[in-house]
N, C-alpha and C. Protein backbone atom coordinates (compact mmCIF):
# COMPACT_ATOMS: atom_id res chain seq x y z
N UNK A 1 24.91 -31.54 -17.92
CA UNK A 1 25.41 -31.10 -19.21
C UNK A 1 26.26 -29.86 -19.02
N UNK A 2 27.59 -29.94 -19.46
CA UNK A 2 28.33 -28.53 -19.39
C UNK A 2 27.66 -27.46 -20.38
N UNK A 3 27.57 -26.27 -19.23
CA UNK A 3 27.39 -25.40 -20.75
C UNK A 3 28.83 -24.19 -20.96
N UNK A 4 28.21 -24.48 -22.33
CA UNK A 4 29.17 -23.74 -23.49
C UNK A 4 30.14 -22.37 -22.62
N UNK A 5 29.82 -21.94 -22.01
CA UNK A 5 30.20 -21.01 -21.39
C UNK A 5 31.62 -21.56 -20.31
N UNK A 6 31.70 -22.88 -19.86
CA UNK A 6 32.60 -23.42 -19.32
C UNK A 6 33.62 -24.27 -20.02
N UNK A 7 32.90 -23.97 -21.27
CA UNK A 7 33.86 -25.21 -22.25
C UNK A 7 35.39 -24.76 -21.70
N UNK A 8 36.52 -25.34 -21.78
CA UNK A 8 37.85 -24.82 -21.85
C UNK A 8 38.28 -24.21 -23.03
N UNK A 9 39.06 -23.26 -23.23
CA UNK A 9 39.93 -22.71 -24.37
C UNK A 9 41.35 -23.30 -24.68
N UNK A 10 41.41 -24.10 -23.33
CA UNK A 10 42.89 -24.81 -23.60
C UNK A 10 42.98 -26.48 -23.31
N UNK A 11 43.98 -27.26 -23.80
CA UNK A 11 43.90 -28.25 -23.90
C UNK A 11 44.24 -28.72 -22.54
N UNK A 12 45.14 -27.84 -21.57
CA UNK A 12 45.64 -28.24 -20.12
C UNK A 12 44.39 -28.32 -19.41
N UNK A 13 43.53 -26.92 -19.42
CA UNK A 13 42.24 -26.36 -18.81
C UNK A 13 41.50 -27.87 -18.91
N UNK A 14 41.57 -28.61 -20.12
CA UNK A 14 40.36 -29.35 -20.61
C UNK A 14 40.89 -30.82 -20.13
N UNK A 15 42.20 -30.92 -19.67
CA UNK A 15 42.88 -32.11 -19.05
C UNK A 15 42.50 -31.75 -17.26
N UNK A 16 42.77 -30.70 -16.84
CA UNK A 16 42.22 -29.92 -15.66
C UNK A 16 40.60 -30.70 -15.31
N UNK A 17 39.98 -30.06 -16.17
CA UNK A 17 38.07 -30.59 -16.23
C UNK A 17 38.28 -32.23 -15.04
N UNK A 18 39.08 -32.82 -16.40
CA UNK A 18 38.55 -34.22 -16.93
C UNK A 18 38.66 -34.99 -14.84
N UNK A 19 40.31 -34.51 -15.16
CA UNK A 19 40.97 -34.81 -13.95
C UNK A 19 39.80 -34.59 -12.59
N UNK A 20 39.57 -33.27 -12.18
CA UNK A 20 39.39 -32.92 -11.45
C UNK A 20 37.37 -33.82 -11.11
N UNK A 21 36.88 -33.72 -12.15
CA UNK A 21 35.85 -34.39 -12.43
C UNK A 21 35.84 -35.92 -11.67
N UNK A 22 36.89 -36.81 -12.43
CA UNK A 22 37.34 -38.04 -11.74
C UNK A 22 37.59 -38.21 -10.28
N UNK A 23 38.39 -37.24 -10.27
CA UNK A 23 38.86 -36.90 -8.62
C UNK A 23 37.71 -36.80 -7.51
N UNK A 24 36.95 -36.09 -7.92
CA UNK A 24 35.81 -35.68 -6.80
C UNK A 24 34.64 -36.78 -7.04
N UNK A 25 34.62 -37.39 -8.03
CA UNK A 25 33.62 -38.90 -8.30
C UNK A 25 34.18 -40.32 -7.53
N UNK A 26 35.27 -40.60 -7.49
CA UNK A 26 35.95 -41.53 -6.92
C UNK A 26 37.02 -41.76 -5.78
N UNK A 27 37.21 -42.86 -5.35
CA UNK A 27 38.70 -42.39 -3.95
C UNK A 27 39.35 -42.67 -5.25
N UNK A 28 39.35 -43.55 -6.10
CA UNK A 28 40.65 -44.19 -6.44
C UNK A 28 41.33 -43.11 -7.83
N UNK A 29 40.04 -42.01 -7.71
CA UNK A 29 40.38 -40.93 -8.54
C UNK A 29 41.73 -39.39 -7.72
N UNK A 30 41.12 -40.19 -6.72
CA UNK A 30 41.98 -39.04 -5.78
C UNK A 30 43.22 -39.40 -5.93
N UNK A 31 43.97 -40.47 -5.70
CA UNK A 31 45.22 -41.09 -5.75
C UNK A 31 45.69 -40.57 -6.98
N UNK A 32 44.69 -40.84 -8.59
CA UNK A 32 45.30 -40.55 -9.38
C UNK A 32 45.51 -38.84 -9.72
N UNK A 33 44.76 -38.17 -9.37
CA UNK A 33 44.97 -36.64 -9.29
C UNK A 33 46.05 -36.29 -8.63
N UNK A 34 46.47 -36.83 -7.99
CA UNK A 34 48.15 -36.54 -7.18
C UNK A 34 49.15 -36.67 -7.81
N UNK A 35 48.95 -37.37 -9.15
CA UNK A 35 50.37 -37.81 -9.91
C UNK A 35 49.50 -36.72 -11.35
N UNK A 36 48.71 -36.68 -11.30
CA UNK A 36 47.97 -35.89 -12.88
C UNK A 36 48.31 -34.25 -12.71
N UNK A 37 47.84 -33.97 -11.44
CA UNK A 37 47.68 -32.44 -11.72
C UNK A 37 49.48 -31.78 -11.84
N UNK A 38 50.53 -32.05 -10.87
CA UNK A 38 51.87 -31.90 -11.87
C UNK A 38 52.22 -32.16 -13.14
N UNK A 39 51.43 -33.25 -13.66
CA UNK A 39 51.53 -33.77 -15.37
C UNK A 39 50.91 -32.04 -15.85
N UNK A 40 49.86 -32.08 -15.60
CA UNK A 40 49.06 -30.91 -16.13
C UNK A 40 50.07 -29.75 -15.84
N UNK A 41 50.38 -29.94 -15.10
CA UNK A 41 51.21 -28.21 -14.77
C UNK A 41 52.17 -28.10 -15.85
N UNK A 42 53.35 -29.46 -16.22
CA UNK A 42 54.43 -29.40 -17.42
C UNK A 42 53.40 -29.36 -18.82
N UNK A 43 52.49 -30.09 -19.16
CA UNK A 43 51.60 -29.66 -20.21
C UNK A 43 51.41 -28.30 -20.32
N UNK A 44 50.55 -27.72 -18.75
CA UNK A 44 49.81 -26.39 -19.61
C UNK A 44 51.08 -25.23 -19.50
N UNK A 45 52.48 -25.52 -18.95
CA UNK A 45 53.82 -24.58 -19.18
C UNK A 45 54.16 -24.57 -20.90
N UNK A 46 54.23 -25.62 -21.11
CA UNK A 46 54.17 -26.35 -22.52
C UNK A 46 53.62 -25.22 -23.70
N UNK A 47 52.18 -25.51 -23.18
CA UNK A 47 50.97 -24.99 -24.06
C UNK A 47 51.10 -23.90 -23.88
N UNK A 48 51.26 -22.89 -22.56
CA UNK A 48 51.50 -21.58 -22.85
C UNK A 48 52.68 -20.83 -23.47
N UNK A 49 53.70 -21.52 -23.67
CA UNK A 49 54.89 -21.05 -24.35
C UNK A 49 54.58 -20.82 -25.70
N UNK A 50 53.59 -22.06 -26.54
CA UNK A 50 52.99 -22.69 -27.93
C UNK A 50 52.04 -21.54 -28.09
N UNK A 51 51.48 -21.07 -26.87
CA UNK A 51 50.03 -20.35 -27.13
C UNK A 51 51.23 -18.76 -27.41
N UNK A 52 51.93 -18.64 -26.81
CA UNK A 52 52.64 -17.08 -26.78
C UNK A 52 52.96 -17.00 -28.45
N UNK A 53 53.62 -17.87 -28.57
CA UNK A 53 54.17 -17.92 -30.37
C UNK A 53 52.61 -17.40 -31.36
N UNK A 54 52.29 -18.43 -30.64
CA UNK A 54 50.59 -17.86 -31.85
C UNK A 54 49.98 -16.46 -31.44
N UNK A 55 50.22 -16.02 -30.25
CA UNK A 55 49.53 -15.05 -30.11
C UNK A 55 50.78 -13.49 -30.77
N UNK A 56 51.82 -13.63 -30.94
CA UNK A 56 53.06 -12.88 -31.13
C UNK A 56 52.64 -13.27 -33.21
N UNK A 57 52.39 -14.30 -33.37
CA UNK A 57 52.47 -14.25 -34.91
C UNK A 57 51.07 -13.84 -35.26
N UNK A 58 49.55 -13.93 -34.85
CA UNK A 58 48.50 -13.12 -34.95
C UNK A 58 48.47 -11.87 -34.46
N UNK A 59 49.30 -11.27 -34.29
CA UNK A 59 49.55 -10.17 -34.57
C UNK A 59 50.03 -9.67 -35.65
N UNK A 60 50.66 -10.31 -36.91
CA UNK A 60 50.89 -9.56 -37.92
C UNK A 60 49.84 -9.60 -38.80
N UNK A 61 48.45 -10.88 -38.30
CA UNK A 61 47.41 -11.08 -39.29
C UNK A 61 46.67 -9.86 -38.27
N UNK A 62 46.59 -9.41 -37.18
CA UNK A 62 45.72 -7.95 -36.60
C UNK A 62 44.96 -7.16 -37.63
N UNK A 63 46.09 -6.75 -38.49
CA UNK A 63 45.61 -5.84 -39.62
C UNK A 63 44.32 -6.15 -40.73
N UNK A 64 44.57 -7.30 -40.64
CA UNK A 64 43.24 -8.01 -41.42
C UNK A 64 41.90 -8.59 -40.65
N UNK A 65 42.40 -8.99 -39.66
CA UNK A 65 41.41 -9.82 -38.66
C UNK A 65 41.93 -9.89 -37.26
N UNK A 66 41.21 -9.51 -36.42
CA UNK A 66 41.15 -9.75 -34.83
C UNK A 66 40.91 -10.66 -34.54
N UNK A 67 39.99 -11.43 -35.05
CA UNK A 67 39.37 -13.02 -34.56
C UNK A 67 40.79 -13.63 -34.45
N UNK A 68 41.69 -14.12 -35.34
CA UNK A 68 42.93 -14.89 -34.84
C UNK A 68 43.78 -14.77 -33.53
N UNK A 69 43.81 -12.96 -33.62
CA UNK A 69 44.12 -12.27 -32.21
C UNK A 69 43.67 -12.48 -31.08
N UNK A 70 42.42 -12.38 -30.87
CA UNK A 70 41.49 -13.09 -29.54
C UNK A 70 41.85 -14.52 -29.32
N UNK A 71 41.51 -15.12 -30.43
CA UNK A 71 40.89 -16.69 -30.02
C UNK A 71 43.02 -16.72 -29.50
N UNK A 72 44.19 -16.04 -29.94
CA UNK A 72 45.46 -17.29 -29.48
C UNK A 72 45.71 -16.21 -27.88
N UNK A 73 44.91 -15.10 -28.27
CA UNK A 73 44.94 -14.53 -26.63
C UNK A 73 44.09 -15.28 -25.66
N UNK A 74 43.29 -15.89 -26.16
CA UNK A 74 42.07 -16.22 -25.14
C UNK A 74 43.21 -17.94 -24.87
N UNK A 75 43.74 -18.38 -25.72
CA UNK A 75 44.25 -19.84 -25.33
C UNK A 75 45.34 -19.84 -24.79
N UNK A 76 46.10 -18.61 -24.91
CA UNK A 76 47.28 -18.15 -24.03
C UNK A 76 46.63 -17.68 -22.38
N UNK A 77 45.61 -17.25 -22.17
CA UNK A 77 45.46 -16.77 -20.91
C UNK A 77 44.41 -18.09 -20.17
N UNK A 78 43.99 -18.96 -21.14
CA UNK A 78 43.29 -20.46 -20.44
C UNK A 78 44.81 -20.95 -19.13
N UNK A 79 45.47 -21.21 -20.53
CA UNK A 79 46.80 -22.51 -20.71
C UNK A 79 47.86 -21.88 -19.60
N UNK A 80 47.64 -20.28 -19.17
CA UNK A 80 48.48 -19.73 -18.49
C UNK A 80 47.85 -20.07 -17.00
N UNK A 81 46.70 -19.72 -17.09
CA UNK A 81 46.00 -19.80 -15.97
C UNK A 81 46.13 -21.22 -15.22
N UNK A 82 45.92 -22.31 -16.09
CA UNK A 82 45.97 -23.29 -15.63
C UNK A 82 46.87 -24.02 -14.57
N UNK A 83 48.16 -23.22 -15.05
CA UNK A 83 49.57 -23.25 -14.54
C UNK A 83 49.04 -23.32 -13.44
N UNK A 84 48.46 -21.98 -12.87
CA UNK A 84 48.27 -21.62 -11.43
C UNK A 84 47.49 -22.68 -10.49
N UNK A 85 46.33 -22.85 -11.51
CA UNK A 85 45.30 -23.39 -11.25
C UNK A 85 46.03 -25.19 -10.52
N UNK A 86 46.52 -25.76 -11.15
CA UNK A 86 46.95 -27.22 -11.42
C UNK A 86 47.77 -27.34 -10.67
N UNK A 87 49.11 -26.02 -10.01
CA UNK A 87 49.87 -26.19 -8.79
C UNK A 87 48.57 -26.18 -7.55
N UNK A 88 47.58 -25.06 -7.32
CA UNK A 88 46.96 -24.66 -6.77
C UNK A 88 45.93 -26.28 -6.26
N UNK A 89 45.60 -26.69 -7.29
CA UNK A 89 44.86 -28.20 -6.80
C UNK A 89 45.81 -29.19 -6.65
N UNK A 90 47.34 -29.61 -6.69
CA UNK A 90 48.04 -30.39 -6.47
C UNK A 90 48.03 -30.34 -4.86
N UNK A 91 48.26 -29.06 -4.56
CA UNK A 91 48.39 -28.85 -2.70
C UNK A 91 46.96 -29.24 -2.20
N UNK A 92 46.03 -28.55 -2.78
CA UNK A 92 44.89 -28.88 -1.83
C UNK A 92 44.29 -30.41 -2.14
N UNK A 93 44.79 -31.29 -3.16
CA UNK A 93 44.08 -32.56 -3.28
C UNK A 93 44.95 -33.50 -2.25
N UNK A 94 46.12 -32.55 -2.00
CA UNK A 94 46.43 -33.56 -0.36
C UNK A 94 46.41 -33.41 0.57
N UNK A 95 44.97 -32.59 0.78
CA UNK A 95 44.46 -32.36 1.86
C UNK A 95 43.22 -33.03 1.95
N UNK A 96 43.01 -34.59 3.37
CA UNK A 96 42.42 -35.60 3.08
C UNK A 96 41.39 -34.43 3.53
N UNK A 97 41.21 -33.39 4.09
CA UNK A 97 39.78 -32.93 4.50
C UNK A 97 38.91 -32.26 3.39
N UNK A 98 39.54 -31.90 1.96
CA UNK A 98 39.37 -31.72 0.84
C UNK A 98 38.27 -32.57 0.04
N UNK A 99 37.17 -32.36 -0.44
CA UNK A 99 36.35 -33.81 -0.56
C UNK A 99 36.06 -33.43 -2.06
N UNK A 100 35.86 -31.80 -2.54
CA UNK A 100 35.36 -31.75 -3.99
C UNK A 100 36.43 -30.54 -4.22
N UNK A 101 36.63 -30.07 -5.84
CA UNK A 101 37.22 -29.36 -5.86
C UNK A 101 36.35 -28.95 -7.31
N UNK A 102 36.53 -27.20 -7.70
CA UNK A 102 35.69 -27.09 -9.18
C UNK A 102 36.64 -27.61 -9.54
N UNK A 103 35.67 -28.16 -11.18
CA UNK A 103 36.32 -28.68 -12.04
C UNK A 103 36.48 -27.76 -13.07
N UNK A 104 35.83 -26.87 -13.60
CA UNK A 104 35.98 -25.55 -14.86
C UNK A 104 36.20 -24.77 -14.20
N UNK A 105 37.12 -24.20 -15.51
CA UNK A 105 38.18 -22.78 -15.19
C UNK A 105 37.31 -21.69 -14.90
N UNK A 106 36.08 -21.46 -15.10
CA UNK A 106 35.32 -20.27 -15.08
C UNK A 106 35.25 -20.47 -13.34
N UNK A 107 34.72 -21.28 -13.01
CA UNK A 107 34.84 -21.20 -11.01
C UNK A 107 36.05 -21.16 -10.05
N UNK A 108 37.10 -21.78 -11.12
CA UNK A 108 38.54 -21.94 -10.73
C UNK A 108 38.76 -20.39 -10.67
N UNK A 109 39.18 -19.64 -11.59
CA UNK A 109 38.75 -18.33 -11.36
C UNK A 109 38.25 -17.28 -10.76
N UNK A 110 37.31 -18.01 -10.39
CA UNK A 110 35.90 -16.73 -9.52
C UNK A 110 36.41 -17.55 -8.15
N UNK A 111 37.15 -18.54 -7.85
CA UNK A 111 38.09 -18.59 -6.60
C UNK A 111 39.26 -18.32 -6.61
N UNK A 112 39.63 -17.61 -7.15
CA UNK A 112 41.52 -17.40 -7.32
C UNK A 112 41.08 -15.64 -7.06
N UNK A 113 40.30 -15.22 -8.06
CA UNK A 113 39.98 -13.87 -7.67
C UNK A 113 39.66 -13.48 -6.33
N UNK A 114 38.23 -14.29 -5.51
CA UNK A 114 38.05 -13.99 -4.61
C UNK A 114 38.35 -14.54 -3.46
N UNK A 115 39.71 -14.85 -3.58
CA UNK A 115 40.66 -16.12 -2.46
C UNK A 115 40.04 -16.68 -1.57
N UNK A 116 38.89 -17.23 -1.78
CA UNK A 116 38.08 -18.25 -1.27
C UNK A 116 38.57 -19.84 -1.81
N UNK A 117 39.59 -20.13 -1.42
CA UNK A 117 39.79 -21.69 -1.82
C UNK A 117 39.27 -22.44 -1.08
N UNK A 118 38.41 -22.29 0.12
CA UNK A 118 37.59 -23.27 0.74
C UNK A 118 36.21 -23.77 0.55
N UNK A 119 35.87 -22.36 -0.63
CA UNK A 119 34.17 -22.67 -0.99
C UNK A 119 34.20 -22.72 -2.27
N UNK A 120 33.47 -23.50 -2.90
CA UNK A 120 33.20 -23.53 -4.36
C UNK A 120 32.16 -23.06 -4.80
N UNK A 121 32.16 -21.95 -5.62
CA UNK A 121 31.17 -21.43 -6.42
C UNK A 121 29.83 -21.96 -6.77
N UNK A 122 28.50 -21.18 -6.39
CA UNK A 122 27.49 -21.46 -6.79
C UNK A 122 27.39 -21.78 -8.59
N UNK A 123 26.98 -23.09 -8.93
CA UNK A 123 26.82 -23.32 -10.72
C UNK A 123 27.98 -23.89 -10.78
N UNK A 124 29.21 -24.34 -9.88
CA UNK A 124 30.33 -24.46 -10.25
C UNK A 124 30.11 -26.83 -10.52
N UNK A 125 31.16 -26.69 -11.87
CA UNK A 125 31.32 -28.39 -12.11
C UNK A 125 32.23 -28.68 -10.80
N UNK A 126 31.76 -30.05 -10.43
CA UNK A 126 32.33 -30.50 -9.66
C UNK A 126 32.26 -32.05 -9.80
């Protein structure tokens, strides 16, 4: 069961999951992660351009409420991330010695920070 804490904030992040999930369950998922995770990369470029607008126009609601402010900051910095994230697993899913990769952004993360792309995070989806 995912918990709540890994849910995605973005719709790329949450195409990211699905993908990467498939990928490490199946061969015939691997093949298709080679043509998906570039799809994902023009999506979550997409989504972060969409997410910048919302986060530039919740700013004039600031004055009244922060909550709008967070939640299009928090989907601007998913959808941005992902970018990285989705080039970052395109290279290593063609690497046949590659066998799992995380699937949520929260471990994707806690490996980008600590440039460990060869180990996957303890708790991490896979």
């Amino acid at each position: 069961m995912l918990d709540v804490s890994q849910r995605p904030d973005s719709f790329s992040s949450a195409l990211m999951m699905g993908v990467t999930v498939y990928r490490n369950d199946t061969i015939s998922g691997r093949f298709c992660a080679v043509i998906a995770y570039p799809c994902i990369t023009v999506i979550a470029l997409v989504e972060s351009a969409v997410a910048a607008v919302f986060v530039c126009l919740s700013l004039s609601l600031y004055v009244f409420s922060e909550e709008s402010f967070q939640q299009s900051l928090s989907w601007f910095k998913s959808s941005s991330f992902t970018i990285i994230w989705s080039i970052a697993d395109t290279v290593l899913s063609l690497n046949p010695f590659i066998i799992r990769l995380a699937a949520d952004e929260v471990s994707a993360k806690e490996i980008y920070l600590n440039g460990r792309i060869f180990e996957i995070p303890r708790g991490a989806l896979v």
